[in-house]
Every structure is written in C-alpha cells, then in structure tokens.
PDB file of N, CA and C in Angstrom:
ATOM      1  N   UNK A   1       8.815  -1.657  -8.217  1.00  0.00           N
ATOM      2  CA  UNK A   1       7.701  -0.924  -7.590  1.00  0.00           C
ATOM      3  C   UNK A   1       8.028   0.559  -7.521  1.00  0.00           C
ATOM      4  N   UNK A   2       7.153   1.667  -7.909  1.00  0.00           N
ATOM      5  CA  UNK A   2       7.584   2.791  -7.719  1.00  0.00           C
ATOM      6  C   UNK A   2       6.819   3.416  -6.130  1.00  0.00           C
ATOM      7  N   UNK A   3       7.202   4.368  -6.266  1.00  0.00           N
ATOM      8  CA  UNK A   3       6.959   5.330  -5.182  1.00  0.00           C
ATOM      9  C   UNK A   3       5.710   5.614  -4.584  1.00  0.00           C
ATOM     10  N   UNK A   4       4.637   5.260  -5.558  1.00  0.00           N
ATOM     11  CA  UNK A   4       3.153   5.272  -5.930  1.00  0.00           C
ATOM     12  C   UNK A   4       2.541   4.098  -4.977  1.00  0.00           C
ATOM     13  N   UNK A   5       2.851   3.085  -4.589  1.00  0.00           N
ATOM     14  CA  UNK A   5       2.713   1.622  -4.363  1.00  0.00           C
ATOM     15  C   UNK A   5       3.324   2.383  -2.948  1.00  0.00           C
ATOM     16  N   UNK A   6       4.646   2.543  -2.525  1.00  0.00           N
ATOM     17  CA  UNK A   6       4.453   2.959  -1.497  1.00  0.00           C
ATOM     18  C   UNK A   6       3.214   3.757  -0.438  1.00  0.00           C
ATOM     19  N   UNK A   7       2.911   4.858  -0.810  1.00  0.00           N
ATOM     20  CA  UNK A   7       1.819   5.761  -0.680  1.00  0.00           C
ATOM     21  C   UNK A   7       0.614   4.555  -0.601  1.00  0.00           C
ATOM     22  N   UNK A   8       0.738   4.296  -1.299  1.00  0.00           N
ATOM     23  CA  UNK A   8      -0.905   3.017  -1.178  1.00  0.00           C
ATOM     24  C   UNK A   8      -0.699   2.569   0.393  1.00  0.00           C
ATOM     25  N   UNK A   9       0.392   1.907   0.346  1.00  0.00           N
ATOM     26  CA  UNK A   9       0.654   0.821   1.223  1.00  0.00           C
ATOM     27  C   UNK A   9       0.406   1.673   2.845  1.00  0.00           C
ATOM     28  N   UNK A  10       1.052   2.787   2.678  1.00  0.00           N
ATOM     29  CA  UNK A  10       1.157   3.593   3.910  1.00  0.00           C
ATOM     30  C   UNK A  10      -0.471   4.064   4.075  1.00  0.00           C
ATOM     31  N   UNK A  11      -1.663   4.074   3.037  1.00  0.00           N
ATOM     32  CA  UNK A  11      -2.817   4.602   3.148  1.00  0.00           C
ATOM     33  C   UNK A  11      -3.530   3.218   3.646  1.00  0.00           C
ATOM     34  N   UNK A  12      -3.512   1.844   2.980  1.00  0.00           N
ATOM     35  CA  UNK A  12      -3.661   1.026   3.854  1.00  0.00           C
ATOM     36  C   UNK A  12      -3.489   0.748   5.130  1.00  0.00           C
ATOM     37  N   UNK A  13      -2.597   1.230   5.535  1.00  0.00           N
ATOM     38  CA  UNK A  13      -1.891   0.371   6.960  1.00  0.00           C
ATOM     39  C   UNK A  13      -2.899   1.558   7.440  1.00  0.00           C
ATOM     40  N   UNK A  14      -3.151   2.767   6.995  1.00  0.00           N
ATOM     41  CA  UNK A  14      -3.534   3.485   8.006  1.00  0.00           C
ATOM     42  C   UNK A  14      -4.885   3.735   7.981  1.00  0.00           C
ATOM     43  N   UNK A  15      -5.449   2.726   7.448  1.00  0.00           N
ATOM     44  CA  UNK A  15      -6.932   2.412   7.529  1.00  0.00           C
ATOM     45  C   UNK A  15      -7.223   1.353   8.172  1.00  0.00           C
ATOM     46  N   UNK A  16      -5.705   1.061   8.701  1.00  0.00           N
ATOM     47  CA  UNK A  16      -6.016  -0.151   9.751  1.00  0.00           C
ATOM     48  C   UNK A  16      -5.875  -1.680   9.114  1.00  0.00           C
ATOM     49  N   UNK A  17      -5.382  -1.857   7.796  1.00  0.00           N
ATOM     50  CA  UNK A  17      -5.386  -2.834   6.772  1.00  0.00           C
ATOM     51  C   UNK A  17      -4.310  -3.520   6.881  1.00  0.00           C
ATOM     52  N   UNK A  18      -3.931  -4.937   7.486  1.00  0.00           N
ATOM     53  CA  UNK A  18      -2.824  -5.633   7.267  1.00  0.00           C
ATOM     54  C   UNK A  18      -2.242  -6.620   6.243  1.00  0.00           C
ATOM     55  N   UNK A  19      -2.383  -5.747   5.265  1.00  0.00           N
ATOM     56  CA  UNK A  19      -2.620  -6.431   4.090  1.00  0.00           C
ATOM     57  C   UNK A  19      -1.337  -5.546   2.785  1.00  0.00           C
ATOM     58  N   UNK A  20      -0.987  -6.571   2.271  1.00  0.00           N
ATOM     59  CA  UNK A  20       0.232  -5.862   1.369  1.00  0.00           C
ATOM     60  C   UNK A  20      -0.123  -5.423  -0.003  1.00  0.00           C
ATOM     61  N   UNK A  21      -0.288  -5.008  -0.339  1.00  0.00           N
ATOM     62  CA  UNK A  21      -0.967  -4.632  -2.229  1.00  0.00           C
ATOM     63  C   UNK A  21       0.150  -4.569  -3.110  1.00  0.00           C
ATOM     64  N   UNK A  22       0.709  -6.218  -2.777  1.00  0.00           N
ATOM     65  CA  UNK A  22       1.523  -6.033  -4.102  1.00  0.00           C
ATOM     66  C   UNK A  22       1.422  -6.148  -5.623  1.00  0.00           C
ATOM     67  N   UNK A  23       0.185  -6.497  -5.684  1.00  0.00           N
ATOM     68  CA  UNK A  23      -0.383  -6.761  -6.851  1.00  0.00           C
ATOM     69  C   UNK A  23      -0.551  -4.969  -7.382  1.00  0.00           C
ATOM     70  N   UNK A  24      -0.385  -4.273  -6.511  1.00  0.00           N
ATOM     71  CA  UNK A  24      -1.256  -2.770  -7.007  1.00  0.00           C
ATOM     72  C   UNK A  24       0.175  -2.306  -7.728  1.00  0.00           C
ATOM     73  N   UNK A  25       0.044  -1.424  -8.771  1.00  0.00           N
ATOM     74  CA  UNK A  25       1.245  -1.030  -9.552  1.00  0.00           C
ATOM     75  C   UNK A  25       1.463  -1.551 -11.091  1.00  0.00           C
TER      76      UNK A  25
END
C-alpha cells in the first residue's frame, strides 16, 4: 500500500466513515 491509500483512509475517517478502503490502491 502506498502513502496515497493512507491519505484516503485519513479523509474517510474524517467524514465520519468507519470503513477501511482496502480495496482502494
């Protein structure tokens, strides 16, 4: 996973989303 997938993950959570996007990447 790069660095990119991080950033997602942190824009999720902070839309209130408990949800993992590991599929994203």
């Amino acid at each position: 996973m790069s660095k990119s997938v991080a950033r997602v993950r942190r824009a999720l959570a902070g839309a209130g989303l408990d949800i993992e996007p590991i599929e994203i990447g």
